[in-house]
Protein backbone atom coordinates (compact mmCIF):
# COMPACT_ATOMS: atom_id res chain seq x y z
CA UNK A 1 13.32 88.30 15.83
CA UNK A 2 14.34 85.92 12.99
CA UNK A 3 15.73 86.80 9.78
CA UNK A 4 13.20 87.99 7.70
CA UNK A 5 14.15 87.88 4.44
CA UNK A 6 11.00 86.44 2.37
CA UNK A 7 7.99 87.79 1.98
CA UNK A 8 6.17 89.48 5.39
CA UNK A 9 3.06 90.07 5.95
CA UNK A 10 1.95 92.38 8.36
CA UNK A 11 -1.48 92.24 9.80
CA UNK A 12 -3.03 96.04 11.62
CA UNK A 13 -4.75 93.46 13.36
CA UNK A 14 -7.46 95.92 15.46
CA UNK A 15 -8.11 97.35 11.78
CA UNK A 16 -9.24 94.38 10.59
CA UNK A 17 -11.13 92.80 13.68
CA UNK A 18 -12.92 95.87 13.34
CA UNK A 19 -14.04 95.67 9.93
CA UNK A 20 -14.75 92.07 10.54
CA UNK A 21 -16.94 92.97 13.61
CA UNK A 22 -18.92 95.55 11.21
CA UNK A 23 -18.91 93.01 8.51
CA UNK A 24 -20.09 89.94 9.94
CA UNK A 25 -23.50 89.78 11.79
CA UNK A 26 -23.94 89.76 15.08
CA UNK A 27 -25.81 86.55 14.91
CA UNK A 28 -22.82 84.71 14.51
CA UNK A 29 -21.82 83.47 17.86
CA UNK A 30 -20.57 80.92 20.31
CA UNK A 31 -22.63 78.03 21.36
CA UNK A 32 -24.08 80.08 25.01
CA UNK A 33 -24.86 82.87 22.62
CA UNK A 34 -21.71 85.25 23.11
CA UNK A 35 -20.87 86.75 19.49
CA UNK A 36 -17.65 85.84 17.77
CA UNK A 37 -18.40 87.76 14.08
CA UNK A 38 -14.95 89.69 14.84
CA UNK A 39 -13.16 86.22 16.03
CA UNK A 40 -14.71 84.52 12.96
CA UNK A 41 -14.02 87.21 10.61
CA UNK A 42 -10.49 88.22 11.23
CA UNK A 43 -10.28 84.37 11.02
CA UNK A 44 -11.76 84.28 7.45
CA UNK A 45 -9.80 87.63 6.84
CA UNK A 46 -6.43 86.02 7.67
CA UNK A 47 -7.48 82.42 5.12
CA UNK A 48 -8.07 84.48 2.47
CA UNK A 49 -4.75 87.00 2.88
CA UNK A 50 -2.45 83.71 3.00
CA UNK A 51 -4.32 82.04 0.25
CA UNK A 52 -3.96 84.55 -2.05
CA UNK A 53 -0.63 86.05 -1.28
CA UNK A 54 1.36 83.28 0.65
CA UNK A 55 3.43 85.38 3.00
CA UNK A 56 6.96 82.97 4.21
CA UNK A 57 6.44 85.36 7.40
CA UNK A 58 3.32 86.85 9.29
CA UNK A 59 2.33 89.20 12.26
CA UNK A 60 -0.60 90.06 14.15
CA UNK A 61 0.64 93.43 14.90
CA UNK A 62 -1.27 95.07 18.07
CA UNK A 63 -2.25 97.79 19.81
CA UNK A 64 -0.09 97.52 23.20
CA UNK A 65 -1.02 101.46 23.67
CA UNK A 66 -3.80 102.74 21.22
CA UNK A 67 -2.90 106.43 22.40
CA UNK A 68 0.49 106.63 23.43
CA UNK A 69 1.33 109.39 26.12
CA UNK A 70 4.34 110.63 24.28
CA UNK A 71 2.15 111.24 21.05
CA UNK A 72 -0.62 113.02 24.11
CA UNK A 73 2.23 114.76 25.33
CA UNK A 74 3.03 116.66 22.20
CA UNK A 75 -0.20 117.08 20.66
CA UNK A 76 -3.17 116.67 23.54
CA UNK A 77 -6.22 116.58 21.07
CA UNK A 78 -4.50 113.13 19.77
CA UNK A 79 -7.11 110.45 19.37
CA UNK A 80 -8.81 112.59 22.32
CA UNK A 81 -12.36 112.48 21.22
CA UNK A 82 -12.18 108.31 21.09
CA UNK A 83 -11.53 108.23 24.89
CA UNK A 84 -14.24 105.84 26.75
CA UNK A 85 -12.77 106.01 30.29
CA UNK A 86 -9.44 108.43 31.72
CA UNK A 87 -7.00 106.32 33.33
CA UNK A 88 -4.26 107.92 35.77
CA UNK A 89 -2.21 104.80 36.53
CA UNK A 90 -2.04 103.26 32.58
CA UNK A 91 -3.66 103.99 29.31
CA UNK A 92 -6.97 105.64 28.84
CA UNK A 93 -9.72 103.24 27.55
CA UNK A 94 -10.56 103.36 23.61
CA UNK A 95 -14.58 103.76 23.01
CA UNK A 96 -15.35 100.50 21.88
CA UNK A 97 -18.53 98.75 20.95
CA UNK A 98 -19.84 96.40 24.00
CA UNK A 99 -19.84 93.26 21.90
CA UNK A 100 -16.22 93.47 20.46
CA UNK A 101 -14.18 94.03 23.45
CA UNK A 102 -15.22 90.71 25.06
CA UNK A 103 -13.62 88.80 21.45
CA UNK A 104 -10.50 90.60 21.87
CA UNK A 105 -9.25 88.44 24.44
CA UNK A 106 -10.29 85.35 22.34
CA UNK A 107 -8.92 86.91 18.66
CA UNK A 108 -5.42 86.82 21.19
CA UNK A 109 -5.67 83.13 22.56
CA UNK A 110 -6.41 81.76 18.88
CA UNK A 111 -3.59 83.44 17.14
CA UNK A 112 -1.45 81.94 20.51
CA UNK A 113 -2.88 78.87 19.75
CA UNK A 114 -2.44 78.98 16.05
CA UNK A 115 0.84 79.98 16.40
CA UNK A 116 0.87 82.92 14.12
CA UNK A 117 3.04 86.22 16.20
CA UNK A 118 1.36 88.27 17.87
CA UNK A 119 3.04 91.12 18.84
CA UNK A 120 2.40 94.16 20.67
CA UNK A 121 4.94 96.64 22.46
CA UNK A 122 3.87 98.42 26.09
CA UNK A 123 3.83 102.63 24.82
CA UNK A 124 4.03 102.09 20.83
CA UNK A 125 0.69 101.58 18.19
CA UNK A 126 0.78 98.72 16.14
CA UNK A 127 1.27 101.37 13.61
CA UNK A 128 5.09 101.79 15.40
CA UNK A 129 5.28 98.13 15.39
CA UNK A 130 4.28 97.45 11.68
CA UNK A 131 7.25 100.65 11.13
CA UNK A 132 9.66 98.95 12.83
CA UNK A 133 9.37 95.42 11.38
CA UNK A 134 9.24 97.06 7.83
CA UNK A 135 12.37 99.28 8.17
CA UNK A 136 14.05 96.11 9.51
CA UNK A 137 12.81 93.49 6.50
CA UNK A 138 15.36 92.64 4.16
CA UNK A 139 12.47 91.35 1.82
CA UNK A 140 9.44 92.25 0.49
CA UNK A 141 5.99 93.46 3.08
CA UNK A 142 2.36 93.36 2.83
CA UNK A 143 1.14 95.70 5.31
CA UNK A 144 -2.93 94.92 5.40
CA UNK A 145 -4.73 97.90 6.59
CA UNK A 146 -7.67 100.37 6.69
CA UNK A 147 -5.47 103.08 8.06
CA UNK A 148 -4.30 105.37 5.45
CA UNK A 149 -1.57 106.42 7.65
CA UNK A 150 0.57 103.69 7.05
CA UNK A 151 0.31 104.79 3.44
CA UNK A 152 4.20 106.86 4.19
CA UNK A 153 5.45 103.24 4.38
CA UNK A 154 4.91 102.46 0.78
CA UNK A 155 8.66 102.15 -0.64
CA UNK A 156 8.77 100.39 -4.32
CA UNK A 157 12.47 100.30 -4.47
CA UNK A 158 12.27 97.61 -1.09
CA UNK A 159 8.99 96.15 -2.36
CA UNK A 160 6.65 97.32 0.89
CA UNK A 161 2.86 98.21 -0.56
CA UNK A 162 -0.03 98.38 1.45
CA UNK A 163 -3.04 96.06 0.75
CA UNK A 164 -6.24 98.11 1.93
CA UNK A 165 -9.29 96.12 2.18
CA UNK A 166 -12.20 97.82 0.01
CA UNK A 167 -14.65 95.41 0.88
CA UNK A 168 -13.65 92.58 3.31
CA UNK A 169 -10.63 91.26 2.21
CA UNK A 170 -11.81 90.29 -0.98
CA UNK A 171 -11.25 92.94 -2.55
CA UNK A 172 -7.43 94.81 -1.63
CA UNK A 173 -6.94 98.10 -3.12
CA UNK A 174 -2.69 97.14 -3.74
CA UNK A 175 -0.93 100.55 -2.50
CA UNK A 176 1.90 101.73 -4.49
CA UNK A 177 4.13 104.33 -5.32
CA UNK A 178 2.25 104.96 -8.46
CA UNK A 179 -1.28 104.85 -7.22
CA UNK A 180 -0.22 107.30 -4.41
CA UNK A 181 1.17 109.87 -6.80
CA UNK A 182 -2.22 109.11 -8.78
CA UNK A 183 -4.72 109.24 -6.12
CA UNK A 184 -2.09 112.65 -3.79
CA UNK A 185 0.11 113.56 -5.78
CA UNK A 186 2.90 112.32 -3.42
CA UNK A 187 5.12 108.93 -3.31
CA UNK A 188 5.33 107.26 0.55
CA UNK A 189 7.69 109.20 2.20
CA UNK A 190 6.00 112.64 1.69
CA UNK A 191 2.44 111.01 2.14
CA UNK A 192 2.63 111.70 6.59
CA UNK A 193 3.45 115.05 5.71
CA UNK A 194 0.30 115.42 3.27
CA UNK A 195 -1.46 113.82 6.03
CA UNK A 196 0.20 116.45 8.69
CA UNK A 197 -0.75 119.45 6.50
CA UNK A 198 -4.15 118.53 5.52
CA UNK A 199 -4.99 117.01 9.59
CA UNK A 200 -7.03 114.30 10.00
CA UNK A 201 -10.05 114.66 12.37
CA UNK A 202 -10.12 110.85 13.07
CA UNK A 203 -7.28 111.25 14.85
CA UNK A 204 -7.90 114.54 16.24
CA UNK A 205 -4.97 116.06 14.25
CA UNK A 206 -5.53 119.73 13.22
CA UNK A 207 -3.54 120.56 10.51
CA UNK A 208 -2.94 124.09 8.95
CA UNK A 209 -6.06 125.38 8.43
CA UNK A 210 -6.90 126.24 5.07
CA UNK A 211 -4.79 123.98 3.75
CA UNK A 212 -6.39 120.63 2.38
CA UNK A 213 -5.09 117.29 0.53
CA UNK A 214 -4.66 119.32 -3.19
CA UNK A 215 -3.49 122.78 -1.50
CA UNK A 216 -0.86 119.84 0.20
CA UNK A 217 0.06 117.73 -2.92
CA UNK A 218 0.52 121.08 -4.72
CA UNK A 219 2.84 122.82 -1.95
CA UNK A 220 4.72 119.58 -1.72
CA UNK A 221 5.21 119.52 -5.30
CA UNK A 222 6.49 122.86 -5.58
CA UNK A 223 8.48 122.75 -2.18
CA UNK A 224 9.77 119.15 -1.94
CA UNK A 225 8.68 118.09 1.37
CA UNK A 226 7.26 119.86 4.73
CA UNK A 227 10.78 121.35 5.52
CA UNK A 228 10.66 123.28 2.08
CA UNK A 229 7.40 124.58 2.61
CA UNK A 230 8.24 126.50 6.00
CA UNK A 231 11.48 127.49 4.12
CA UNK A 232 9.59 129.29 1.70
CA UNK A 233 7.45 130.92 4.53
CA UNK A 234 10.40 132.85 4.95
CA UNK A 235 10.93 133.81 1.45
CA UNK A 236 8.95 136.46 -0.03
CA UNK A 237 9.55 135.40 -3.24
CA UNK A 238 8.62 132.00 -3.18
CA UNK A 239 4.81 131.92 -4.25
CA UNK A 240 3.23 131.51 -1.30
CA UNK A 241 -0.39 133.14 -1.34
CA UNK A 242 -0.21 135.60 1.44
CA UNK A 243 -3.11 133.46 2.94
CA UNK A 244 -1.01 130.56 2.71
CA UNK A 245 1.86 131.96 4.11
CA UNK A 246 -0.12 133.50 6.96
CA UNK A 247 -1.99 130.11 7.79
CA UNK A 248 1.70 128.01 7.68
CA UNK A 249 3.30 131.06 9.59
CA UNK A 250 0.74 131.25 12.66
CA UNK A 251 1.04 126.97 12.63
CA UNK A 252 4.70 127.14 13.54
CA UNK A 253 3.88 125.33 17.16
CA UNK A 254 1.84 122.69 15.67
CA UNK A 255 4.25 121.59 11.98
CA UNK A 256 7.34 121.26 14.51
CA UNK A 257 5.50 118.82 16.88
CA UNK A 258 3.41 117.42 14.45
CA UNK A 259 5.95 114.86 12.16
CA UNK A 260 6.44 113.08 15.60
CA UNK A 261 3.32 112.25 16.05
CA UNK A 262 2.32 111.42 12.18
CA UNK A 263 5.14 109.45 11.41
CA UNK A 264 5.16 106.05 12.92
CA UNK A 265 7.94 105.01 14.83
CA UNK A 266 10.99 102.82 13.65
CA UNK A 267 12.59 102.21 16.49
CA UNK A 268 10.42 100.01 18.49
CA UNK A 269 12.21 97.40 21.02
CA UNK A 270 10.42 94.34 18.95
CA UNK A 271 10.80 91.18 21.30
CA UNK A 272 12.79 88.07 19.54
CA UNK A 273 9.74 86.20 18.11
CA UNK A 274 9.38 83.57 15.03
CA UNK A 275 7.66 84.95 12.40
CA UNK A 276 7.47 82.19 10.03
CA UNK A 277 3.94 81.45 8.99
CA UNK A 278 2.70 78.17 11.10
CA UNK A 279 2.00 75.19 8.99
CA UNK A 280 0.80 73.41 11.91
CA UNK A 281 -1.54 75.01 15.14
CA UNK A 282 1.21 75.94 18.30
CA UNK A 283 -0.92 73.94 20.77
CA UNK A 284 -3.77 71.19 19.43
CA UNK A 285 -5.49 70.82 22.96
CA UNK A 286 -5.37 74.59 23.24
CA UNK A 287 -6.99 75.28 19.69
CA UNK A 288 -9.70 72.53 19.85
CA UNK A 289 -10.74 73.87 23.27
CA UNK A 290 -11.11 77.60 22.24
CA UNK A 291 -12.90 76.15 18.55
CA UNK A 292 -15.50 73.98 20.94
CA UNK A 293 -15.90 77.23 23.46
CA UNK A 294 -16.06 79.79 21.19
CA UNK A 295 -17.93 77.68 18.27
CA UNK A 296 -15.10 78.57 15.41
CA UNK A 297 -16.26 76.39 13.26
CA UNK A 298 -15.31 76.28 9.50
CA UNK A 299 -13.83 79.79 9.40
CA UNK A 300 -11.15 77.99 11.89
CA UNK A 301 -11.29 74.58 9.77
CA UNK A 302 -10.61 76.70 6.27
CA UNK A 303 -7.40 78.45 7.69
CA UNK A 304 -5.91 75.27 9.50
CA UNK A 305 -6.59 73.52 5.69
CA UNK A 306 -4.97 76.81 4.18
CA UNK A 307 -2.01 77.00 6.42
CA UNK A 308 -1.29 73.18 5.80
CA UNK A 309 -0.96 73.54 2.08
């Protein structure tokens, strides 16, 4: 991997093709009458997140693994309930709907063509991807999301915020330090174990029952972080409701496997790709072939303008 020491942006690219593909009608398709609303939106999504915050670097950050075994291994009801089709030689198959997984495959050849990284590691989320190339940037990140979980990135002092599209990407709700302890009560690095306390049924996380997002922010106010609160399990005189301390007592098994699973990884192997932002498509031919196929019209023709200027 280069140097990065400018700003990075770092696309959760699935997020976003998926909130393009709800976003954009279906009637928007290719010339035979296949429809590209996720190709065409993530390609209006990614014009209007260089226009208005011109990253120096930028990655499509994917999904090599959207349920990693070693997360499975630890806590089986993982992502469980999103499982489409059980796999014993690879990765089970994500539930996904039947007109978005045929675009995948094309969202992938564009940003090849385009020249914009694409990167993706075999075992690791691009939520462990994102982790890694943040903990390794020597400048500023945009992380562009709809997963909250990559809130326990957030880190003012290095400049890393999440942008989390409200609407589109028109409108970014701009993640910091201070809106977290507004909204949770919490600053990045105790936000995963908020998120491990409370659970989070979209990912098939259980947390300790009983205890929700303001029964969290409160115990990690008083206690410091998640190690502090099981500390004071142990001490009778630490003001711990009895319920509270019977709920966090009898969820032993689950807090100490938990923060492996919650907290993305930082120590992906990232392969040695430039991340610079292309001013210029990768391959012409390539590009005018997929916009004729796939009928990419002027969402392609407004980013290849945007990336030129």
């Amino acid at each position: 991997m280069r140097g990065v020491t400018r700003r990075l942006m770092l696309l959760d690219t699935a997020s976003l093709y998926f909130r393009a593909y709800f976003g954009v009608p279906d009637s928007v398709k290719a010339p035979d009458g296949t429809p590209v609303n996720a190709v065409r939106g993530l390609l209006d999504f990614i014009d209007r997140l260089v226009k208005d915050h011109r990253p120096d670097d930028l990655v499509a950050c994917m999904d090599a693994d959207w349920r990693p075994q070693w997360r499975v291994d630890l806590i089986p009801s993982y992502k469980a309930h999103r499982v489409a089709v059980e796999t014993e030689t690879g990765p089970d198959e994500e539930e996904v709907p039947d007109t978005l997984s045929p675009q995948v495959p094309v969202i992938e050849d564009v940003l090849d063509a385009l020249g914009i990284a694409r990167v993706g590691v075999e075992g690791y989320e691009a939520d462990d991807v994102i982790g890694t190339f943040t903990g390794r940037a020597t400048g500023p990140v945009d992380i562009v999301t709809g997963d909250r979980d990559l809130y326990q990135l957030v880190d003012d002092e290095r400049g890393v915020r999440v942008l989390y599209p409200l609407k589109g990407v028109a409108t970014l709700q701009l993640t910091d330090e201070t809106w977290l302890r507004e909204k949770y009560g919490v600053d990045g690095s105790g936000y995963a174990d908020l998120a491990l306390l409370r659970g989070d049924p979209s990912d098939g996380l259980p947390g300790v029952p009983g205890i929700g997002e303001k029964t969290a922010a409160k115990l990690l106010d008083a206690f410091g972080d998640l190690a502090g609160i099981m500390s004071a399990v142990d001490d009778p005189k630490s003001g711990l409701t009895p319920s509270q301390r019977r709920r966090l007592d009898e969820s032993r098994p689950y807090v100490a496997l938990a923060p492996e699973v919650v907290r993305v990884a930082g120590d992906v192997p990232l392969p040695d790709v430039d991340t610079a932002l292309p001013h210029t498509p990768r391959d012409p031919a390539a590009l005018d072939a997929l916009a004729a196929r796939w009928g990419l019209g002027g969402s392609l023709q407004r980013l290849l303008t945007t990336l030129d200027t």
